[in-house]
N, C-alpha and C. Protein backbone atom coordinates (compact mmCIF):
# COMPACT_ATOMS: atom_id res chain seq x y z
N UNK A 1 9.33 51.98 28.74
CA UNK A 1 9.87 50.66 28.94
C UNK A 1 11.16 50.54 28.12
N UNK A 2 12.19 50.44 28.68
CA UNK A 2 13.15 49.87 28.01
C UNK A 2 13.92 48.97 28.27
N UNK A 3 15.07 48.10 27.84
CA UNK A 3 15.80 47.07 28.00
C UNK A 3 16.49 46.87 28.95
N UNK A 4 16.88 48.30 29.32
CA UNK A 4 17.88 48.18 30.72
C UNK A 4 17.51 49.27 31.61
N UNK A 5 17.91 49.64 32.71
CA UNK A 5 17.04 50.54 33.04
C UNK A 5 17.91 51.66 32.87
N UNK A 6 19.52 51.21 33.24
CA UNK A 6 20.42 52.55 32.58
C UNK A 6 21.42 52.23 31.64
N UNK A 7 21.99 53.22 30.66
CA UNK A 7 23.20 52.81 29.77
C UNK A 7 24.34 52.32 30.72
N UNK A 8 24.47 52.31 31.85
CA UNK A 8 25.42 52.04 32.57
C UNK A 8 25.33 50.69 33.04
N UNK A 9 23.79 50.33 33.03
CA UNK A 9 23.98 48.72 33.26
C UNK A 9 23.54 47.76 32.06
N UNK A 10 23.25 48.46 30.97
CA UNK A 10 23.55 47.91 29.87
C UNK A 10 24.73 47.31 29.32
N UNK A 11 25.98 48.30 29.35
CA UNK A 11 27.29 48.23 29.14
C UNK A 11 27.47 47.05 30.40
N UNK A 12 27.58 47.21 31.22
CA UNK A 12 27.93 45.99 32.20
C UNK A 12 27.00 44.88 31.77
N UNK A 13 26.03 44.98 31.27
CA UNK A 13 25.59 42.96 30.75
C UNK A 13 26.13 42.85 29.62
N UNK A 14 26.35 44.06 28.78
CA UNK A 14 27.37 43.37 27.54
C UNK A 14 28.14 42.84 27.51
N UNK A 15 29.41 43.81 28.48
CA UNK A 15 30.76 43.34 29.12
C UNK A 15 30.45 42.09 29.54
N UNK A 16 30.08 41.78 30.20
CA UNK A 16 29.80 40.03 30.61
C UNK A 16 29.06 39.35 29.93
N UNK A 17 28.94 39.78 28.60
CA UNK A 17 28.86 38.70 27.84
C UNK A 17 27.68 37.76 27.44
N UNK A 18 26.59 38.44 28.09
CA UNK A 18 25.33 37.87 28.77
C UNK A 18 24.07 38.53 28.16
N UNK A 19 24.50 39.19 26.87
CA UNK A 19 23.35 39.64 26.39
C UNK A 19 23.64 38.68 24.69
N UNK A 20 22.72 38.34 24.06
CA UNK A 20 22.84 37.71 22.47
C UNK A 20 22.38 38.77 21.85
N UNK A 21 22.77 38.80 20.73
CA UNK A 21 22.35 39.28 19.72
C UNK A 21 22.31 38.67 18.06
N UNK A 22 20.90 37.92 18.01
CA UNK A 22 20.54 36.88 16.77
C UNK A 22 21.39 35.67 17.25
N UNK A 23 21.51 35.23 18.33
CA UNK A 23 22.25 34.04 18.94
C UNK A 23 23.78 34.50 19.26
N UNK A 24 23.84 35.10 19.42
CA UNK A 24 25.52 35.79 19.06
C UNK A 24 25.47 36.11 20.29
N UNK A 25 26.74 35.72 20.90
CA UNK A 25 27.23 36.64 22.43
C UNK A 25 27.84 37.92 22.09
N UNK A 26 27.05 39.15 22.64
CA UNK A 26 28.08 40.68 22.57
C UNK A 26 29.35 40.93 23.53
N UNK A 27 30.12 41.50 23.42
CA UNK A 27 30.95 41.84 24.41
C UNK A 27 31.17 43.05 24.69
N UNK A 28 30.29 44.00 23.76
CA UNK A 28 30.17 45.64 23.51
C UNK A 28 29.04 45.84 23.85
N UNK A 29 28.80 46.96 23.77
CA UNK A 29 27.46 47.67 24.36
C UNK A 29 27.24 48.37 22.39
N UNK A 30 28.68 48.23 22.03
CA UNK A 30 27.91 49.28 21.13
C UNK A 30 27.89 48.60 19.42
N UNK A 31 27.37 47.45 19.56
CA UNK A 31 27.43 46.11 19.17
C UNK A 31 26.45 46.85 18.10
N UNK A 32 26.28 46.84 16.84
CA UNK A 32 25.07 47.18 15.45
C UNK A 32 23.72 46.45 15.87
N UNK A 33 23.10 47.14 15.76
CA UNK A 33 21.85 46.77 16.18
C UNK A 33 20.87 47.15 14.57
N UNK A 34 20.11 45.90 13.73
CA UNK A 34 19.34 46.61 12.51
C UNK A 34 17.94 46.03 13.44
N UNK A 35 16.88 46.56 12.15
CA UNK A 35 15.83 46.01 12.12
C UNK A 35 15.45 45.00 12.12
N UNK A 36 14.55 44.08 12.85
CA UNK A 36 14.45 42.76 12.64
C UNK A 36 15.62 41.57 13.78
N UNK A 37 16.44 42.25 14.36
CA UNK A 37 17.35 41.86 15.12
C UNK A 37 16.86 41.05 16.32
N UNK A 38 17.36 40.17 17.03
CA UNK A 38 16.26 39.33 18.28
C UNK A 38 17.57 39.78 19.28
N UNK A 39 17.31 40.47 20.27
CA UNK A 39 18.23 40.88 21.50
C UNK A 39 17.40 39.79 22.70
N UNK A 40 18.43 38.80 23.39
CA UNK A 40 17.89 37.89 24.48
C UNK A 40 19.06 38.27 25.58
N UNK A 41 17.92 38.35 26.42
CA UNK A 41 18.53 39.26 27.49
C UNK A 41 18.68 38.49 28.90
N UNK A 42 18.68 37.83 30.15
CA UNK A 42 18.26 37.79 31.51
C UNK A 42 17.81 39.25 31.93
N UNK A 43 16.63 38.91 32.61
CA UNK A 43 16.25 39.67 34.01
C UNK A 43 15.14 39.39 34.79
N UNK A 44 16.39 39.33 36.31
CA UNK A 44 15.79 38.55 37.20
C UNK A 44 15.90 37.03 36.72
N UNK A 45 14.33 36.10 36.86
CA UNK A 45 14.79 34.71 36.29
C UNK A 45 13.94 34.53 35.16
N UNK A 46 14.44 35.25 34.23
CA UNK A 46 13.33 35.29 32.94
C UNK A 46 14.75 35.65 31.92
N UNK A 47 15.04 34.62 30.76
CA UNK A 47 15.02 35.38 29.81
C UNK A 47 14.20 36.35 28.73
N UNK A 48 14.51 37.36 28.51
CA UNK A 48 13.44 38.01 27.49
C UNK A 48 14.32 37.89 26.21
N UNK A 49 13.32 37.70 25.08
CA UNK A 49 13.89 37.55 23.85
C UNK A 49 12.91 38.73 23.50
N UNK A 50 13.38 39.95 21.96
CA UNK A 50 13.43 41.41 22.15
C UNK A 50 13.52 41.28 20.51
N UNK A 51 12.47 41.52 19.66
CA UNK A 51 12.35 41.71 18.16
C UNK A 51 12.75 43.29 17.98
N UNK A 52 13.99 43.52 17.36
CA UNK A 52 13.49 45.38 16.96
C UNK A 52 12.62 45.68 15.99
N UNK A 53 11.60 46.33 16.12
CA UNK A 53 11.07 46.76 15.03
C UNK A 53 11.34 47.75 14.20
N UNK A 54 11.91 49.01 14.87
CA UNK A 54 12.47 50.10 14.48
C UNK A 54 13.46 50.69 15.40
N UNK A 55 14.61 51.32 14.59
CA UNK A 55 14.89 52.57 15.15
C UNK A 55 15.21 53.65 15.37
N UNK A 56 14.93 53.96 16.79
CA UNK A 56 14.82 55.49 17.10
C UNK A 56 15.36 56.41 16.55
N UNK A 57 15.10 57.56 16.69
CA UNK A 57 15.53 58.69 15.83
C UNK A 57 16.25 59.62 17.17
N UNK A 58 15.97 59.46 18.30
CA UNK A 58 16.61 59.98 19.02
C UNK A 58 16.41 59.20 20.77
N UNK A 59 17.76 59.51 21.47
CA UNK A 59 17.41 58.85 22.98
C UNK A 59 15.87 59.22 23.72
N UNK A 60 14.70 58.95 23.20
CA UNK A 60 14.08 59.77 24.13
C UNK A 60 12.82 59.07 25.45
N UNK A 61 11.96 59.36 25.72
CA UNK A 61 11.42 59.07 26.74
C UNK A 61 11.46 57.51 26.25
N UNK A 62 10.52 56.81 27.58
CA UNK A 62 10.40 55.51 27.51
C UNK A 62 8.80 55.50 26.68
N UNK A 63 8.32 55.68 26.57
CA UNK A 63 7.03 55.47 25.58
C UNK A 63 7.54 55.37 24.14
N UNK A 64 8.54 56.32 23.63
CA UNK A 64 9.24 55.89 22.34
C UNK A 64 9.92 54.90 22.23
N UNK A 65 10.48 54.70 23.00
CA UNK A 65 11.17 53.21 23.51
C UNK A 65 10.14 52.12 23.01
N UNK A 66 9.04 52.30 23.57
CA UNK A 66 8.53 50.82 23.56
C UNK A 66 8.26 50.94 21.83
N UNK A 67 7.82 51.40 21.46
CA UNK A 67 7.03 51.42 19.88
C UNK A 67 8.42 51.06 19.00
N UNK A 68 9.80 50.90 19.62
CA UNK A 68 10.84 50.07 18.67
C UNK A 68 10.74 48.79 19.11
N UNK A 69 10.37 48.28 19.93
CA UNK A 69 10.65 46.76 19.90
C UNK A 69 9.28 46.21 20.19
N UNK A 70 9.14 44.84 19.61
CA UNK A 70 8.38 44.01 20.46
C UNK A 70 8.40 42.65 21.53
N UNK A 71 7.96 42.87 22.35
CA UNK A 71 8.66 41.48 23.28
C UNK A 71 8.29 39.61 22.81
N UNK A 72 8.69 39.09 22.70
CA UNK A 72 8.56 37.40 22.23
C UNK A 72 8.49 36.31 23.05
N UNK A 73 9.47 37.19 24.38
CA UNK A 73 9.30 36.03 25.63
C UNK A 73 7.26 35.42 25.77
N UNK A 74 6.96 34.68 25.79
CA UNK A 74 5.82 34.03 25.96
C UNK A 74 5.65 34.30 27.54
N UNK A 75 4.43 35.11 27.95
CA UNK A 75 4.06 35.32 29.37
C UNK A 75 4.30 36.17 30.05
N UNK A 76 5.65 36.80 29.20
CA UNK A 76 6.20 37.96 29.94
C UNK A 76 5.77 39.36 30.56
N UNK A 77 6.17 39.48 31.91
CA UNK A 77 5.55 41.27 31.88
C UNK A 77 6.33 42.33 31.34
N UNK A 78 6.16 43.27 31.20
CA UNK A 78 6.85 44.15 30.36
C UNK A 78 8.44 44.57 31.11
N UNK A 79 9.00 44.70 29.96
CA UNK A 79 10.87 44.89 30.53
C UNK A 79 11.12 45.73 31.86
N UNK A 80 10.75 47.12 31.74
CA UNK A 80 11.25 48.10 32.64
C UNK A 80 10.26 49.00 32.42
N UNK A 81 9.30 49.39 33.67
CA UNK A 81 8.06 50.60 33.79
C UNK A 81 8.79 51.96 33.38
């Protein structure tokens, strides 16, 4: 599970401006990201709000993925299978 489904459309919700970070609008993709950080995102008609818990030590599968963040949206199904 991860946030976007590719770095390529990550960078395009940054670029537009449409992703927060701790209330903050990004305009980068490659915006500092620490521990403890709240990433609020759209997708589809849901915002998800996105606690980091840790991170990664390297790009790797989506199962490592999930064990850095936890999700906050209330009800939500999970980001990306």
């Amino acid at each position: 599970m991860r946030l976007s489904p590719s770095r390529s459309s990550a960078q395009i919700l940054a670029e537009r401006g449409i992703v927060r970070l701790n209330g903050r609008r990004i305009d980068r993709a490659h915006a500092p990201v620490r521990i403890g950080d709240l990433i609020t995102l759209p997708q589809g008609n849901i915002i998800r709000v996105i606690r980091v818990e840790r991170l990664p030590d390297r790009r790797g599968p989506a199962v490592e993925a999930q064990l850095c963040y936890s999700a906050i949206t209330p009800g939500a199904d999970p980001i990306w299978p």
